[in-house]
C-alpha atoms as a PDB file:
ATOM      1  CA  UNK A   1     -64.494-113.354  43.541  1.00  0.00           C
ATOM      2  CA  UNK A   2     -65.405-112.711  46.943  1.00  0.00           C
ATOM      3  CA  UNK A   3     -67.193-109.319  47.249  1.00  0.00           C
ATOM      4  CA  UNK A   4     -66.505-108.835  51.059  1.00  0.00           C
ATOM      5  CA  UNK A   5     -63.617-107.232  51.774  1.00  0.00           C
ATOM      6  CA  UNK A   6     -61.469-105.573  54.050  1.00  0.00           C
ATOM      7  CA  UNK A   7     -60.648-101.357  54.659  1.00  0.00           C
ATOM      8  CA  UNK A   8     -57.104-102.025  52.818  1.00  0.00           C
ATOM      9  CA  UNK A   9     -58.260-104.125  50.055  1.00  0.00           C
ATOM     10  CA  UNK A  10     -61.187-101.504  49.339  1.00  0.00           C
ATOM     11  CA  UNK A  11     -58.086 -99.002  49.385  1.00  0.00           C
ATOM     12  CA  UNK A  12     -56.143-100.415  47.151  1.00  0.00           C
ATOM     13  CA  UNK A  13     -59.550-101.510  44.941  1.00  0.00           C
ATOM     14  CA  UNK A  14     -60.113 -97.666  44.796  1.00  0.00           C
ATOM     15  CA  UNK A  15     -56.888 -96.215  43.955  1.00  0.00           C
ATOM     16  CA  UNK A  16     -56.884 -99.500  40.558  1.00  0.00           C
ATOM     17  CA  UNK A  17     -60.462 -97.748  39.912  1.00  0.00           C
ATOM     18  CA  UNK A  18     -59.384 -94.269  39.700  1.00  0.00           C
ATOM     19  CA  UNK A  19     -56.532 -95.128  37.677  1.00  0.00           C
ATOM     20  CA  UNK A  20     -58.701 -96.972  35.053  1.00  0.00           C
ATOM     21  CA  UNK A  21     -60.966 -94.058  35.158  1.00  0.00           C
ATOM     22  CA  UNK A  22     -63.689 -95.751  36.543  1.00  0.00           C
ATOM     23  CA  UNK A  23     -66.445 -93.815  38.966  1.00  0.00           C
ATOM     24  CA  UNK A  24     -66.252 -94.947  42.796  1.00  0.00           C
ATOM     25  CA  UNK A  25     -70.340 -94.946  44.666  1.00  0.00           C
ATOM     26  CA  UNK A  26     -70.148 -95.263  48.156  1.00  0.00           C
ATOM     27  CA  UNK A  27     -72.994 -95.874  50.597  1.00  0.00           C
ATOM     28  CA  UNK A  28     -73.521 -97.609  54.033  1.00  0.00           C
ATOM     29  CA  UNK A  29     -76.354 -98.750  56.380  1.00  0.00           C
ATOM     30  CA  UNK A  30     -77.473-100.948  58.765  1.00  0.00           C
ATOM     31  CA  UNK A  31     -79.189-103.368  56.454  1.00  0.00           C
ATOM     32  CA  UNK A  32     -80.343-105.548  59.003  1.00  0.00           C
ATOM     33  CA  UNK A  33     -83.190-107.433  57.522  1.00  0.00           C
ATOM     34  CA  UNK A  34     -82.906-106.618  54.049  1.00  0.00           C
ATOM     35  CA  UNK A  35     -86.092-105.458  52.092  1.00  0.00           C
ATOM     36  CA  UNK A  36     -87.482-103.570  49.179  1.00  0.00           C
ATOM     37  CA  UNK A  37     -86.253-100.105  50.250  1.00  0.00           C
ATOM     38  CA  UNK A  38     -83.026-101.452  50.544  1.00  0.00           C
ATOM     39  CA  UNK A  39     -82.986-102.757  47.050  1.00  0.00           C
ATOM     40  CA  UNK A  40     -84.281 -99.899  45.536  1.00  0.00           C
ATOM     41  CA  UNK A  41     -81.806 -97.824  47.311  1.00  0.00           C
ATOM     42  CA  UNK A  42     -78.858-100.018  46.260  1.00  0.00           C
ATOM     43  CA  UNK A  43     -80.130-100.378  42.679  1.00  0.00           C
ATOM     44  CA  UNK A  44     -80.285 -96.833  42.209  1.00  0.00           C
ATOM     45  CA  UNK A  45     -76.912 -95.975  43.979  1.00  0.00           C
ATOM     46  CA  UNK A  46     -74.994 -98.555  41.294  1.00  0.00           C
ATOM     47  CA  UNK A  47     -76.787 -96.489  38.568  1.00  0.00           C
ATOM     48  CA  UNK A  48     -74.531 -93.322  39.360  1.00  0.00           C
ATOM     49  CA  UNK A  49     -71.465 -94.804  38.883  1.00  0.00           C
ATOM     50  CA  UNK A  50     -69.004 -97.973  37.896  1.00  0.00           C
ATOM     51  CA  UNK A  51     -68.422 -99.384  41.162  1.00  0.00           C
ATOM     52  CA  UNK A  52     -70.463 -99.748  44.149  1.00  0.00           C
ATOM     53  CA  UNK A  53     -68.786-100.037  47.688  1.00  0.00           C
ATOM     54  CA  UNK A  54     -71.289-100.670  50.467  1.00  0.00           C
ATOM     55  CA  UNK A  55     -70.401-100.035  54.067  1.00  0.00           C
ATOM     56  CA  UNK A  56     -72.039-102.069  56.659  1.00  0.00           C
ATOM     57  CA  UNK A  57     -72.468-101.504  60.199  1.00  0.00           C
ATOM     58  CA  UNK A  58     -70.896-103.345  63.093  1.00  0.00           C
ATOM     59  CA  UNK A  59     -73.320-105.143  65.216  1.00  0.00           C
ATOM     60  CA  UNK A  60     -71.814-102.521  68.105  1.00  0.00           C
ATOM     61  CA  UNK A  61     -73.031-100.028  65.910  1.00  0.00           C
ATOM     62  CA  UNK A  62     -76.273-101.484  65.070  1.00  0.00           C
ATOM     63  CA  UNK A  63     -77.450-101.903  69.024  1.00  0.00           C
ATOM     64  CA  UNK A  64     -76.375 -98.390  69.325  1.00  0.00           C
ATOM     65  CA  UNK A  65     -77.984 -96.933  66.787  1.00  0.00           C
ATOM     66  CA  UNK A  66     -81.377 -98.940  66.762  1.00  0.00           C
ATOM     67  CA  UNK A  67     -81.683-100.034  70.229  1.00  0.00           C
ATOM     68  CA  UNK A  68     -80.383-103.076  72.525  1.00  0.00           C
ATOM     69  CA  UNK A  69     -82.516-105.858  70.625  1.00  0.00           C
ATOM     70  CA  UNK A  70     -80.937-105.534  67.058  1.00  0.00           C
ATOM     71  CA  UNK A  71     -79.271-106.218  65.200  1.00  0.00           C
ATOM     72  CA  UNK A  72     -81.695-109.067  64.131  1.00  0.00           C
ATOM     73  CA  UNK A  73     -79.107-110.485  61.982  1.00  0.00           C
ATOM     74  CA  UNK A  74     -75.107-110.002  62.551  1.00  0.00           C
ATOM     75  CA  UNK A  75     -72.567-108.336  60.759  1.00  0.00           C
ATOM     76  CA  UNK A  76     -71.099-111.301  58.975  1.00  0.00           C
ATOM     77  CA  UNK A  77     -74.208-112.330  57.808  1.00  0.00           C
ATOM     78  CA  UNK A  78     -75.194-109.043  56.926  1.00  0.00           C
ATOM     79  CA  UNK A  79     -72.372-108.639  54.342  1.00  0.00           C
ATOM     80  CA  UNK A  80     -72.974-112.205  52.729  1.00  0.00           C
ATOM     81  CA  UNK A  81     -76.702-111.058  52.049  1.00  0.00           C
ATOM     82  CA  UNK A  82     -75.697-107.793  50.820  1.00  0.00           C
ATOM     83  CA  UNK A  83     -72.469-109.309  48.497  1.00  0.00           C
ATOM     84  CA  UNK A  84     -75.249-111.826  47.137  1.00  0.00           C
ATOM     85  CA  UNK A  85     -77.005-108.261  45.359  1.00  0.00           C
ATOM     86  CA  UNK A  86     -75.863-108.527  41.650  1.00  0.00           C
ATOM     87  CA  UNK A  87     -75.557-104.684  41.812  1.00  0.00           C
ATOM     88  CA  UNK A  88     -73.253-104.619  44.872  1.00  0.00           C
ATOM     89  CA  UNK A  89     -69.783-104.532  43.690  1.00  0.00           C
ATOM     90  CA  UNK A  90     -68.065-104.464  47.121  1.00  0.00           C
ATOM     91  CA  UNK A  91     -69.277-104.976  50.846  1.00  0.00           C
ATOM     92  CA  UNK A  92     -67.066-103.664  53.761  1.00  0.00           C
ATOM     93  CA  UNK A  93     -68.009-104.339  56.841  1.00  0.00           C
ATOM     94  CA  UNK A  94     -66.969-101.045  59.149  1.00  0.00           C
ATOM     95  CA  UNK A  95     -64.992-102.035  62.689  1.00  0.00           C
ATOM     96  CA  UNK A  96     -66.864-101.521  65.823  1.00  0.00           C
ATOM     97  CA  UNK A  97     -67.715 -98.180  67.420  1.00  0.00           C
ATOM     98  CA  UNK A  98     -66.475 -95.442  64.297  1.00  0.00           C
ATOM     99  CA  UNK A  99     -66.315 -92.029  65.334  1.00  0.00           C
ATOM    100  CA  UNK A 100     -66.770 -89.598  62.880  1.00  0.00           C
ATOM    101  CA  UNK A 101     -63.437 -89.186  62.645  1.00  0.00           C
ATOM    102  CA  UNK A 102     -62.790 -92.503  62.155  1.00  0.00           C
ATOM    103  CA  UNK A 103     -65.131 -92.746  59.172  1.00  0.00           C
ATOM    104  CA  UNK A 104     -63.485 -89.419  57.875  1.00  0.00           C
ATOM    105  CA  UNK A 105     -60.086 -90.871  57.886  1.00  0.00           C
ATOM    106  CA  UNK A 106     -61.493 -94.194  55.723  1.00  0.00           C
ATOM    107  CA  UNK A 107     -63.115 -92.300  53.802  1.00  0.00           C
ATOM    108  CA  UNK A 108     -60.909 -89.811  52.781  1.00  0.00           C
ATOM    109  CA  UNK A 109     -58.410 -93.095  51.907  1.00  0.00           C
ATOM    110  CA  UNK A 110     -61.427 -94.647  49.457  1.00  0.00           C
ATOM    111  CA  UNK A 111     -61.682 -91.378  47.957  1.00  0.00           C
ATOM    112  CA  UNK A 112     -65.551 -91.816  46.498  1.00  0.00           C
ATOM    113  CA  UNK A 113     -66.725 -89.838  43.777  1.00  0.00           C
ATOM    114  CA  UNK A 114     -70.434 -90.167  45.157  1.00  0.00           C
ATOM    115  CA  UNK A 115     -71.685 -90.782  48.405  1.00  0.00           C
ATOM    116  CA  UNK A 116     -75.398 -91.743  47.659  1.00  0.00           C
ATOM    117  CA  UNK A 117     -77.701 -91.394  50.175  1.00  0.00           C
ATOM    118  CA  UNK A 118     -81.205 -91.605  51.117  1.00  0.00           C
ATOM    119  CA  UNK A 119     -83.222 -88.602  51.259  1.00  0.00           C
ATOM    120  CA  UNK A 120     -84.092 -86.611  54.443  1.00  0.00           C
ATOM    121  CA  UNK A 121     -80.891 -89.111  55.727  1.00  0.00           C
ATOM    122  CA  UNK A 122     -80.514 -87.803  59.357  1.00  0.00           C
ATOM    123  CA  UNK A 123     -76.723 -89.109  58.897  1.00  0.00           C
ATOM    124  CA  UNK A 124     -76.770 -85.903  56.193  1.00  0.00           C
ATOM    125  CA  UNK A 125     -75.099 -83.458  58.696  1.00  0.00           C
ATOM    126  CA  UNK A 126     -72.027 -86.267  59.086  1.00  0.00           C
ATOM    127  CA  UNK A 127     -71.773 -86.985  54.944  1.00  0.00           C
ATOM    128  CA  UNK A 128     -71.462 -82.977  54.179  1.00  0.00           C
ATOM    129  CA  UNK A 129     -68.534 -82.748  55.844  1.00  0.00           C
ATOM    130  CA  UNK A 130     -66.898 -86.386  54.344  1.00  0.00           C
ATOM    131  CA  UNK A 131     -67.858 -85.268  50.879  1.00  0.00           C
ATOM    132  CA  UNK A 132     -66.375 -82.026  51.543  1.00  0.00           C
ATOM    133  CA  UNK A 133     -63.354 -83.651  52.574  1.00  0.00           C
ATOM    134  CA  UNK A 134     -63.165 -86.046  49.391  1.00  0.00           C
ATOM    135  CA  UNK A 135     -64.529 -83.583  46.829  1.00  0.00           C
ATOM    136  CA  UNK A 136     -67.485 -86.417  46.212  1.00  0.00           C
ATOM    137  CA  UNK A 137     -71.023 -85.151  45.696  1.00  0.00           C
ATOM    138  CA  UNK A 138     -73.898 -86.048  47.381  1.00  0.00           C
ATOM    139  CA  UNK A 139     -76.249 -87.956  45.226  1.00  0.00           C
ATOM    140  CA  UNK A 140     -80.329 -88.685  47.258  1.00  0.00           C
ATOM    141  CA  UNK A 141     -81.123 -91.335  45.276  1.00  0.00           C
ATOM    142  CA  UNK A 142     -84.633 -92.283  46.646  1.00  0.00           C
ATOM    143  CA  UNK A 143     -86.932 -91.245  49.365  1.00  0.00           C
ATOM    144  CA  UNK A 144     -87.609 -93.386  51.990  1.00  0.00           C
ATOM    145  CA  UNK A 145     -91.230 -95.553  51.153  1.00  0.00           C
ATOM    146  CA  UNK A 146     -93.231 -96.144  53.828  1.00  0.00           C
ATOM    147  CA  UNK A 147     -93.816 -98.936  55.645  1.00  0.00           C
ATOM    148  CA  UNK A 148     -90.751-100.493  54.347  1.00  0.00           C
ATOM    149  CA  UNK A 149     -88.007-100.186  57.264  1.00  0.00           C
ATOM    150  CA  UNK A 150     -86.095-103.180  59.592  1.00  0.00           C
ATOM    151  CA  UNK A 151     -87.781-101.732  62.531  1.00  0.00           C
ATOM    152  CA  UNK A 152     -91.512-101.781  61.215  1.00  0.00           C
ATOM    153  CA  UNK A 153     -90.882-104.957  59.888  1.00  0.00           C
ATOM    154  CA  UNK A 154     -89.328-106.457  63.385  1.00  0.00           C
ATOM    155  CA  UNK A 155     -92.313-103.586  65.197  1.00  0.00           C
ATOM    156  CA  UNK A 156     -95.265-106.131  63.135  1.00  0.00           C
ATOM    157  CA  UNK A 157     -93.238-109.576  63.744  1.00  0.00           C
ATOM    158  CA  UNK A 158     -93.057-108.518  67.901  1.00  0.00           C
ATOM    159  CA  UNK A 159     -96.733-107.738  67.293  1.00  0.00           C
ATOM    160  CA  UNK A 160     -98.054-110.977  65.559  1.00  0.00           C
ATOM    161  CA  UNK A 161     -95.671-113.098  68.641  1.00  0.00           C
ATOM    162  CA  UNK A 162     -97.372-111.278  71.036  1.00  0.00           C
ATOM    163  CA  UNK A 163    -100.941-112.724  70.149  1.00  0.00           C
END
């Protein structure tokens, strides 16, 4: 089964899930160099619910987000990490250049029953309103752990090059 798919196979996934009565967990991120925050955060998002439907980030997104020298890895190669995850039911990789809009509309048509998210997210403002929209609660489930981010990571690897 291939675990990457598209915005209307993850739409028609979801509606077959709510009909067998089965609990939908969204998420989304960057996930650019993958490391232990990122597991934790994805192991403890399945744990909510049945399903698990990751979002990743466009490379367009990426750069504009984190800055003109990531993404370190691209999108496509992003999602095959991520769909490797035992724990990761579904990987959708999100077009270019959303607007918040856009990622109302899609995800209003997945229809979540969570969104899980990190705590102190600064995306939090933009997930309020989506969840609002869907009826799906906000689940934190973990707090960020120090140290253990893509851009400290790439921050000590631009360090050790530079010596």
């Amino acid at each position: 089964m291939n675990k990457i798919v598209d915005v209307e196979k993850i739409v028609k996934l979801s509606k077959k899930f709510k009909k067998e009565k089965r609990t939908i967990v969204l998420c989304g991120g960057c996930f650019d160099v993958l490391h232990l925050g990122h597991i934790k955060f994805l192991k403890a998002a399945k744990k909510i619910g049945d399903v698990l439907f990751v979002f990743v980030e466009s490379d367009e997104n990426v750069r504009k987000i984190k800055g003109e020298k990531r993404p370190i890895n691209n999108q496509d190669e992003r999602a095959e990490v991520l769909s490797s995850i035992r724990f990761v039911d579904y990987v959708i990789k999100t077009p270019p250049l959303m607007t918040n809009e856009d990622y109302d509309r899609l995800i209003l048509r997945i229809n979540p029953d969570y969104i899980a998210v990190t705590k102190g997210s600064e995306s939090i403002k933009h997930i309020r309103r989506q969840a609002a929209k869907t009826g799906a609660k906000i689940m934190e489930v973990i707090g960020r752990i120090p140290d253990q981010s893509t851009s400290k990571i790439a921050q000590i690897i631009a360090e050790e090059n530079e010596l």
